[in-house]
N, C-alpha and C. Protein backbone atom coordinates (compact mmCIF):
# COMPACT_ATOMS: atom_id res chain seq x y z
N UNK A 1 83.41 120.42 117.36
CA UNK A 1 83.05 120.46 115.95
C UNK A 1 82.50 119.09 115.54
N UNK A 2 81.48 118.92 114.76
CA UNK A 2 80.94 118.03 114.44
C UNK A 2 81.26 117.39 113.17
N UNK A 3 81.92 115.81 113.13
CA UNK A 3 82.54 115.49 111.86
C UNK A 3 81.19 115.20 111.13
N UNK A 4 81.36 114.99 110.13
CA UNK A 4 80.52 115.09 108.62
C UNK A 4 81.10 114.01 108.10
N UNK A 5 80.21 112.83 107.60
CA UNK A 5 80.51 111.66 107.24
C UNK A 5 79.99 111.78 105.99
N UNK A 6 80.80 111.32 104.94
CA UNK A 6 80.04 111.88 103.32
C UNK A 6 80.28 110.25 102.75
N UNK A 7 79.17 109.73 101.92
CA UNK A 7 79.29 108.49 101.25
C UNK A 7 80.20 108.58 100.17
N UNK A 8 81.39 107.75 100.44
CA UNK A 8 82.23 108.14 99.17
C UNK A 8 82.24 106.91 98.05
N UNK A 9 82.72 107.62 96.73
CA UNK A 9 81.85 107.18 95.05
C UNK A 9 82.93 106.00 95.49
N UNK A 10 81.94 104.60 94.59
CA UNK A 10 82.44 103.61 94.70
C UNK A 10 82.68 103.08 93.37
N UNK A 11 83.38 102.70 92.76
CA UNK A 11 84.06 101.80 91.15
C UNK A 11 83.18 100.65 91.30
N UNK A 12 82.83 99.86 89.86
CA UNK A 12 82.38 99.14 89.78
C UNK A 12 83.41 97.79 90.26
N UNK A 13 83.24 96.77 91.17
CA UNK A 13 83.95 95.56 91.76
C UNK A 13 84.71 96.31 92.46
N UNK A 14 84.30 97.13 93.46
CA UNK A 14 84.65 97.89 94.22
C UNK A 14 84.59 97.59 95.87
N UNK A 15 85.27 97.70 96.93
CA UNK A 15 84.62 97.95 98.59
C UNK A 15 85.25 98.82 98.69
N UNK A 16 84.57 99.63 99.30
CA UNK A 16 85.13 100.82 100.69
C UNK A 16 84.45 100.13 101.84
N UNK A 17 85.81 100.35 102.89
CA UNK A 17 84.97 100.18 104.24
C UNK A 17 85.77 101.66 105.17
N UNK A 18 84.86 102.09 105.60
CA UNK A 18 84.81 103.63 106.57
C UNK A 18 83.77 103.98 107.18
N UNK A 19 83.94 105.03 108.03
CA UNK A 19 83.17 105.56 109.08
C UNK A 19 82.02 105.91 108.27
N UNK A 20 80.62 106.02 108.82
CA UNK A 20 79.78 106.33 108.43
C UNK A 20 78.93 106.73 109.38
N UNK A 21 77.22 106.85 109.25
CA UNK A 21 76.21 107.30 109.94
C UNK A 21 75.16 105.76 109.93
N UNK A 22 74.89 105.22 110.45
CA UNK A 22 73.69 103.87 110.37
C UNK A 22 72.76 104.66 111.00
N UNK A 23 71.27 104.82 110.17
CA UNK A 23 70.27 105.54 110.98
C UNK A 23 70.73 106.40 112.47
N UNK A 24 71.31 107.32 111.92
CA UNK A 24 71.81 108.49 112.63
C UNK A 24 73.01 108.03 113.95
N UNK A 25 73.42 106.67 113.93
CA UNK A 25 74.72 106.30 114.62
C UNK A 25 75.60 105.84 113.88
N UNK A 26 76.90 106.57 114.62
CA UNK A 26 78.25 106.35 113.78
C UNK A 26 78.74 105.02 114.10
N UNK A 27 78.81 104.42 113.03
CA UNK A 27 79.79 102.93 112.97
C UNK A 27 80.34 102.73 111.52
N UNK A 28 80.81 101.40 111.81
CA UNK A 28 81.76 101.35 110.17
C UNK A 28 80.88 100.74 109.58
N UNK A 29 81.16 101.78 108.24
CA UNK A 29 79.90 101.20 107.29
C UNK A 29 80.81 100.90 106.08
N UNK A 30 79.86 99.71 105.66
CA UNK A 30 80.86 99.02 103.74
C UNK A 30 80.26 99.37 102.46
N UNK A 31 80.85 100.11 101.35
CA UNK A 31 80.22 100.89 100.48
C UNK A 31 80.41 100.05 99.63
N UNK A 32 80.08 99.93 98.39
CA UNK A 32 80.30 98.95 96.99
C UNK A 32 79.52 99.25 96.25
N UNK A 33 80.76 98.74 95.09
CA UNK A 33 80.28 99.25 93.34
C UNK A 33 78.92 98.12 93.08
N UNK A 34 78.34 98.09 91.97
CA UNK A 34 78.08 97.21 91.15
C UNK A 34 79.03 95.66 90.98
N UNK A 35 78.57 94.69 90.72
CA UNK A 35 79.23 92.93 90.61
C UNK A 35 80.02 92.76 91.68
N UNK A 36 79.70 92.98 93.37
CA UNK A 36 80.41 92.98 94.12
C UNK A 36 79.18 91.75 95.16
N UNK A 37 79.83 90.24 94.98
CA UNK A 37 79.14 89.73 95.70
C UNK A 37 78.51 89.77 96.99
N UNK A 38 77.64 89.50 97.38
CA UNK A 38 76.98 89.61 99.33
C UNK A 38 78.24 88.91 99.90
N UNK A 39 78.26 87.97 99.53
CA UNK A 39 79.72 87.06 100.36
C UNK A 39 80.86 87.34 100.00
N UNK A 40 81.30 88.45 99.07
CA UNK A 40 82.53 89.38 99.85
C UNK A 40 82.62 90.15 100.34
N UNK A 41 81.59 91.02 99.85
CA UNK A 41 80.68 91.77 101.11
C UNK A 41 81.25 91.62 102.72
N UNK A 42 80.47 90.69 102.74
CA UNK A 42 80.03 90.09 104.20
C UNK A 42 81.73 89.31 105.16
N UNK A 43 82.68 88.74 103.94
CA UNK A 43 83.84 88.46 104.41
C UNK A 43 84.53 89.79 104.84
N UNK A 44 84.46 90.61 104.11
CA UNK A 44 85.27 92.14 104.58
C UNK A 44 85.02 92.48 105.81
N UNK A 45 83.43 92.61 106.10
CA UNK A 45 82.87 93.30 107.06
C UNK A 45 83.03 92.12 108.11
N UNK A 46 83.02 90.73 108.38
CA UNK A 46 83.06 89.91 109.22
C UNK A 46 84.66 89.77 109.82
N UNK A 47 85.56 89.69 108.88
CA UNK A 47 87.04 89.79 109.12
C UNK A 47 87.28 91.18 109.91
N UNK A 48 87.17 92.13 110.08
CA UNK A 48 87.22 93.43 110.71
C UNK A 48 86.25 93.26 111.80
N UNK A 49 85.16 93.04 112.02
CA UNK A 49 84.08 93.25 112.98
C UNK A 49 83.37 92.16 114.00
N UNK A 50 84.06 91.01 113.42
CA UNK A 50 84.11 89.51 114.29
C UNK A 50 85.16 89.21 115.12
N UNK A 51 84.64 88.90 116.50
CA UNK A 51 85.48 88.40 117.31
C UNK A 51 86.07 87.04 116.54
N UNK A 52 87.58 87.15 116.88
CA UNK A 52 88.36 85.98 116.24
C UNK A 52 88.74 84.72 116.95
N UNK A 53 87.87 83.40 116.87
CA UNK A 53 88.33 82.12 117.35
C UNK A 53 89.59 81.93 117.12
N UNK A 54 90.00 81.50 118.41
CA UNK A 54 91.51 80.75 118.49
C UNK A 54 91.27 79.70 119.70
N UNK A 55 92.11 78.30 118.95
CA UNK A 55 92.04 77.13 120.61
C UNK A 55 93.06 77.82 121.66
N UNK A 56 92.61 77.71 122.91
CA UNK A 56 93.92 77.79 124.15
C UNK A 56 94.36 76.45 124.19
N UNK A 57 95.20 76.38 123.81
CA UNK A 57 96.43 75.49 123.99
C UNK A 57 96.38 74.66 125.30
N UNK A 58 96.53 75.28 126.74
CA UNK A 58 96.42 74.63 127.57
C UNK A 58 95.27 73.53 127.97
N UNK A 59 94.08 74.38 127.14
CA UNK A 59 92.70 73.85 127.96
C UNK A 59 91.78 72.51 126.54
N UNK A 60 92.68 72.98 125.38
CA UNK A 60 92.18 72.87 124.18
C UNK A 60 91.01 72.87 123.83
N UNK A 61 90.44 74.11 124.32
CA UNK A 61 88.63 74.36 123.94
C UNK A 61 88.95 75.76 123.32
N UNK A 62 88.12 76.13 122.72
CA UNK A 62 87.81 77.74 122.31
C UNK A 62 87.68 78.89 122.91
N UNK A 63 88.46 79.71 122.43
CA UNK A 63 88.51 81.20 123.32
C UNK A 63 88.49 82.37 122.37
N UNK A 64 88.08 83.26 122.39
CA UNK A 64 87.67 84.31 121.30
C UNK A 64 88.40 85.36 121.81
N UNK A 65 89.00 86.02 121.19
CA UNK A 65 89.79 87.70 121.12
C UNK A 65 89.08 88.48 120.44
N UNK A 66 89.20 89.44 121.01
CA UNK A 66 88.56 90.95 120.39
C UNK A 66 88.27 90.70 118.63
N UNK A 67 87.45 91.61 118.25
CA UNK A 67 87.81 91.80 116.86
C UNK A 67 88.75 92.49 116.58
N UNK A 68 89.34 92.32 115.25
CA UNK A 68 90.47 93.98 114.69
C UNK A 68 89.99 95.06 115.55
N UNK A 69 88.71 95.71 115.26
CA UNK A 69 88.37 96.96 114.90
C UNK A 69 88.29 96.93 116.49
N UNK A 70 88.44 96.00 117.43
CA UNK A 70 88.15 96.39 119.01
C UNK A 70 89.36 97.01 119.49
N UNK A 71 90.29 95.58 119.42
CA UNK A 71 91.54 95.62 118.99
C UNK A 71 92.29 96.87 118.66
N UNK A 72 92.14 97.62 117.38
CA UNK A 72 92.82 98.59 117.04
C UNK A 72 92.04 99.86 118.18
N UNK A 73 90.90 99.90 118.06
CA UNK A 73 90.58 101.17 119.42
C UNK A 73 91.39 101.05 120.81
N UNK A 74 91.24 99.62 121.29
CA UNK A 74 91.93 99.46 122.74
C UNK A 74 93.48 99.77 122.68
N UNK A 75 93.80 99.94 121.86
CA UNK A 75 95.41 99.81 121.46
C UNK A 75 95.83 101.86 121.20
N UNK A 76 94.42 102.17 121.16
CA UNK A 76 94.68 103.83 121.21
C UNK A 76 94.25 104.36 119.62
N UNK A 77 93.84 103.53 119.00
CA UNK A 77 93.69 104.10 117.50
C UNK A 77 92.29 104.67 117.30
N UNK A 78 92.37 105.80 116.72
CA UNK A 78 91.03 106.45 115.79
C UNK A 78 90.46 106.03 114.47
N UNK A 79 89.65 105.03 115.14
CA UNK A 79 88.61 104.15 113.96
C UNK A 79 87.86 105.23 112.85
N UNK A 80 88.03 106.97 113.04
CA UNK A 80 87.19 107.96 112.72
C UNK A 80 88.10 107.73 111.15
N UNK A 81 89.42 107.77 111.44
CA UNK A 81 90.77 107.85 110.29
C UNK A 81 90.46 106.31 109.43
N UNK A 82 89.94 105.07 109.94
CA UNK A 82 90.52 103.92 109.29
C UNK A 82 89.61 104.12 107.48
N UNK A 83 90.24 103.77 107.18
CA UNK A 83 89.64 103.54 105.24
C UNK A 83 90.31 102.46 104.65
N UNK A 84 89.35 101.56 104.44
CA UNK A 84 90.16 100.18 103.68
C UNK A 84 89.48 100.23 102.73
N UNK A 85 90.68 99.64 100.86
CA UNK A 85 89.66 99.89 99.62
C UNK A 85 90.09 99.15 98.77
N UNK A 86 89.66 98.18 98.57
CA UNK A 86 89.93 96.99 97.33
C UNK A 86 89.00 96.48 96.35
N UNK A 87 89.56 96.42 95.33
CA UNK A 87 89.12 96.48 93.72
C UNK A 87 89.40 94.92 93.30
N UNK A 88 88.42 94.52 92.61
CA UNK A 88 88.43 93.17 92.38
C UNK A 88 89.49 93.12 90.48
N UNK A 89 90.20 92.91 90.72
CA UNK A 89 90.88 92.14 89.29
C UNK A 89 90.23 92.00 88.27
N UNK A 90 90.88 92.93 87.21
CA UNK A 90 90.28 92.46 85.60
C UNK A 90 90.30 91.31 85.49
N UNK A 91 88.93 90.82 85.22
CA UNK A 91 89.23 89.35 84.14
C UNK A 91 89.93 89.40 83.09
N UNK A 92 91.19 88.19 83.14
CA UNK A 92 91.77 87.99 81.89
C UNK A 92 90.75 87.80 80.65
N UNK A 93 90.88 88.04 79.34
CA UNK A 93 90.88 87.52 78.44
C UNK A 93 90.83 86.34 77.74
N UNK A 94 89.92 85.57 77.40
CA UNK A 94 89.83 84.22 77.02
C UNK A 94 91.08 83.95 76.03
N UNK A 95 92.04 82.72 76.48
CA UNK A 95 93.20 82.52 75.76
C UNK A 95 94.18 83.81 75.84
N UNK A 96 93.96 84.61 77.26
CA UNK A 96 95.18 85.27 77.46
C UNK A 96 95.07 86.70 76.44
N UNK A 97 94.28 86.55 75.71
CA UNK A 97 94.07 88.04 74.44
C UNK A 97 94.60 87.38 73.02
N UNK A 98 95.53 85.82 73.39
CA UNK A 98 95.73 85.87 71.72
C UNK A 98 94.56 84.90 70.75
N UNK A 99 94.53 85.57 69.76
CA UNK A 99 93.63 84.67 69.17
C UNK A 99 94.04 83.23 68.68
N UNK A 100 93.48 82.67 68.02
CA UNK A 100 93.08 81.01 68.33
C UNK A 100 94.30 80.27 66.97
N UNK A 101 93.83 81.35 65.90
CA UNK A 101 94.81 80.86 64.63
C UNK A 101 96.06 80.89 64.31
């Protein structure tokens, strides 16, 4: 059976990140509302999909580990299921909501 990947509605200061279609191949794709910067954007999708620097200790040079999203497949998980979804915070109110007098 063939899964069906549907773009799901996004809130304004919004991310979804889930399975999707990229010109007819399945990978994880990042959805967003309106006032949702490129560079949080791009932190969501880089934190999940970037191999992660760490020093080796012994050698003290750089060595890279999987990303999450490699990570969670090699470990036996269905990336088809993952859905991550965070909403950016009302701005407070100038002076908290009380007025000035």
């Amino acid at each position: 059976m063939k899964k069906i990947y549907r773009r799901p509605k996004v809130k304004e200061g919004q991310i979804i990140v889930q399975r999707g279609k990229i010109d007819g191949a399945v990978d994880i794709c990042i959805f967003y509302g309106d006032n949702v910067p490129r560079c949080d954007r791009a932190l969501v999708i880089n934190s999940l999909a970037s191999e992660r620097q760490r020093t080796n200790l012994s050698t003290l040079q750089p060595a890279f580990d999987p990303s999450l999203l490699d990570e969670l497949e090699a470990r036996g998980y269905d990336l088809d299921t993952l859905r991550f979804s965070i909403e950016r915070k009302a701005r407070p109110t100038h002076n908290g909501g009380e007025s000035d007098g």
